[in-house]
C-alpha atoms as a PDB file:
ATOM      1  CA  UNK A   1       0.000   0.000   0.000  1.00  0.00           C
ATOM      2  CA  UNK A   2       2.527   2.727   1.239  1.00  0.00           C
ATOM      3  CA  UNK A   3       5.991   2.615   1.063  1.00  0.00           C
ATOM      4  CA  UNK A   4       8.011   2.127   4.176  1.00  0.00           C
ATOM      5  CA  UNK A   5       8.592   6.248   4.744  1.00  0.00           C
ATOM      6  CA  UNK A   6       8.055   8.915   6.988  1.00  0.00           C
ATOM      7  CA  UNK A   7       5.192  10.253   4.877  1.00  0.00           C
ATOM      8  CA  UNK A   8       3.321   6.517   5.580  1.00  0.00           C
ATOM      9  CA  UNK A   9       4.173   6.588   9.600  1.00  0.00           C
ATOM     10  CA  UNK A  10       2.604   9.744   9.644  1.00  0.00           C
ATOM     11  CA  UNK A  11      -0.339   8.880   7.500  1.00  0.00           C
ATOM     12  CA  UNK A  12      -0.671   6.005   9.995  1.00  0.00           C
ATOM     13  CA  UNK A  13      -0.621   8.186  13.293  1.00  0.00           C
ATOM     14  CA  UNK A  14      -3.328  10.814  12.246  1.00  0.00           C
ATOM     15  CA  UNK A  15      -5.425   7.758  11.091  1.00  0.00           C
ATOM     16  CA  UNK A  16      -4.906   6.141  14.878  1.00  0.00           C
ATOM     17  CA  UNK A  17      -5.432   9.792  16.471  1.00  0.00           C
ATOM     18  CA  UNK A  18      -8.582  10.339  14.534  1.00  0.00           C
ATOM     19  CA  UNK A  19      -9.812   6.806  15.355  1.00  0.00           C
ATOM     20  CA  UNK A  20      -9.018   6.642  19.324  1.00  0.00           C
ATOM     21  CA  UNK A  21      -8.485  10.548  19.954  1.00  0.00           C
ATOM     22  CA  UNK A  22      -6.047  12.009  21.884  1.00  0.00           C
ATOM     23  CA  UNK A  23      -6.775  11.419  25.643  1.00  0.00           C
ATOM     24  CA  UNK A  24      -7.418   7.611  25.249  1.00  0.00           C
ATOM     25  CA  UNK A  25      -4.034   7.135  23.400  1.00  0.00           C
ATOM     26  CA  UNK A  26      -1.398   7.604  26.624  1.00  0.00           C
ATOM     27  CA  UNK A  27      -3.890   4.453  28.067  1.00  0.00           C
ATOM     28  CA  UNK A  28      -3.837   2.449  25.350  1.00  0.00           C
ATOM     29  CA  UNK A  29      -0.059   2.671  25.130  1.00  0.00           C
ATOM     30  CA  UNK A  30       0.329   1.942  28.837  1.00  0.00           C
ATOM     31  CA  UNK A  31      -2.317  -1.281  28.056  1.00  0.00           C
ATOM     32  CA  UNK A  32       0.188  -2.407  24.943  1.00  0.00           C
ATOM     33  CA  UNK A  33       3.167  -1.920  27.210  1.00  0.00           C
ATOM     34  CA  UNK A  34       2.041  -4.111  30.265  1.00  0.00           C
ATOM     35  CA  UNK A  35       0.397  -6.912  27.717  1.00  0.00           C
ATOM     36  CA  UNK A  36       3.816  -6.595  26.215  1.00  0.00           C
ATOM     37  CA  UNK A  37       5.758  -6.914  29.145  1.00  0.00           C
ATOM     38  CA  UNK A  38       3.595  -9.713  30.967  1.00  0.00           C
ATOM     39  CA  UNK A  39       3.824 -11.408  27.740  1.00  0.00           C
ATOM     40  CA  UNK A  40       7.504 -11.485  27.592  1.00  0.00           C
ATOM     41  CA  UNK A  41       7.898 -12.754  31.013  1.00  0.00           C
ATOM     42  CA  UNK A  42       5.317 -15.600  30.570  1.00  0.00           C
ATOM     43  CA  UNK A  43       7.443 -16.486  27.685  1.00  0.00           C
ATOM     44  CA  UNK A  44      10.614 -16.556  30.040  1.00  0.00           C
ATOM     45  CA  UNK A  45       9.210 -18.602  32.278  1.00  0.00           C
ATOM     46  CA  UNK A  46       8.189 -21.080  30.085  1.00  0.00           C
ATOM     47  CA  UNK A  47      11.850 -21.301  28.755  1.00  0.00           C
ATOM     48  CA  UNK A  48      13.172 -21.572  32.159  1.00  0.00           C
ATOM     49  CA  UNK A  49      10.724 -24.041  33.301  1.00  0.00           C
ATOM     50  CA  UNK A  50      11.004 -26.350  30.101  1.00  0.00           C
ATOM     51  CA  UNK A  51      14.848 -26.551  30.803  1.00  0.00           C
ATOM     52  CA  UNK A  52      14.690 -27.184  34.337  1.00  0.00           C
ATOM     53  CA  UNK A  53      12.536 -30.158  34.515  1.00  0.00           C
ATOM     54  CA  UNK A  54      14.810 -32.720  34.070  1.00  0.00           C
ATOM     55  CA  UNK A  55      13.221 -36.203  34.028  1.00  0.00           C
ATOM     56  CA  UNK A  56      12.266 -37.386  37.569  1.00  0.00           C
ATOM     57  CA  UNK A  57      13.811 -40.590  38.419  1.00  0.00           C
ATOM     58  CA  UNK A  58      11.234 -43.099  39.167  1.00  0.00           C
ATOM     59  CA  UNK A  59      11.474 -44.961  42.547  1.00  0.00           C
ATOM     60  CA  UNK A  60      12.690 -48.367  42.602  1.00  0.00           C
ATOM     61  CA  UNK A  61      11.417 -51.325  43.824  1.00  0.00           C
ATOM     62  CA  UNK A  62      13.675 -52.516  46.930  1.00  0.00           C
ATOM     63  CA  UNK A  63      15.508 -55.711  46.104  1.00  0.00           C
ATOM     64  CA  UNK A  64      16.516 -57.923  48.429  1.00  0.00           C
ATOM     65  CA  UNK A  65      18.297 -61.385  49.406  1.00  0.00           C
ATOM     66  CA  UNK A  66      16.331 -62.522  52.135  1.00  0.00           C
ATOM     67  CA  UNK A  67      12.219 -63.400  51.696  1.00  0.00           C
ATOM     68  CA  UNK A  68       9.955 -61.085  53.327  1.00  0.00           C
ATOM     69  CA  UNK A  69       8.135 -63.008  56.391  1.00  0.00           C
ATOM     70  CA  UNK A  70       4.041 -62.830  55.119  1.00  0.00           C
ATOM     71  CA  UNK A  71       1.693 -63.996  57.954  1.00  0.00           C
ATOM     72  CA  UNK A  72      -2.026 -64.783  56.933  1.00  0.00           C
ATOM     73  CA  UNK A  73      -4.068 -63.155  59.887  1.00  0.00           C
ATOM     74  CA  UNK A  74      -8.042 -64.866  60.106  1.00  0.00           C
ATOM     75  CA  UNK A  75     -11.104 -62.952  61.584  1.00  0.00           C
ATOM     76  CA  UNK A  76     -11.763 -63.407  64.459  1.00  0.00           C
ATOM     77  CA  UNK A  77     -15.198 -64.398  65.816  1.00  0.00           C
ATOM     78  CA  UNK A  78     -16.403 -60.424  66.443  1.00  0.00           C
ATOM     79  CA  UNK A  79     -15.496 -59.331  62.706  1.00  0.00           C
ATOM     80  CA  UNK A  80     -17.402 -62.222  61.439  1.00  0.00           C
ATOM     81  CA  UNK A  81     -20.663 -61.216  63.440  1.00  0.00           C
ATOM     82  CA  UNK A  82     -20.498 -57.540  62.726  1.00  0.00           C
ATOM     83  CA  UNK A  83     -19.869 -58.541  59.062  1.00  0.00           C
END
């Protein structure tokens, strides 16, 4: 449409003062900037947080030499009634 030069920029900013006026610009600036800024951190933080999660280890099952002593326990009498 318009060639990269000054004449376009300012083309551009009368069309953007006309369309939002002059007291609601400063605001919308500040908005852009914070967006920009929380944006830009979220984006750290997902960089950060992808390269510090290394894989977790998973637990191990504990081997050992002896057998483990099991004992079978029975209900007694009073479990059976309430049961």
């Amino acid at each position: 449409m318009f060639p990269h030069s000054a004449t376009a920029w300012i083309v551009i900013a009368v069309v953007v003062l006309v369309l939002f006026g002059g007291r609601k610009l400063p605001d919308a600036a500040r908005g852009l900037g914070r967006s920009l800024r929380i944006f830009k951190s979220e984006m750290d933080e997902m960089k950060t947080e992808g390269e510090a999660k290394a894989p977790a280890q998973q637990p191990q099952a504990q081997v050992t030499e002896q057998p483990i002593d099991v004992q079978t326990v029975q209900p007694s009498e009073t479990d059976r009634k309430t049961a």
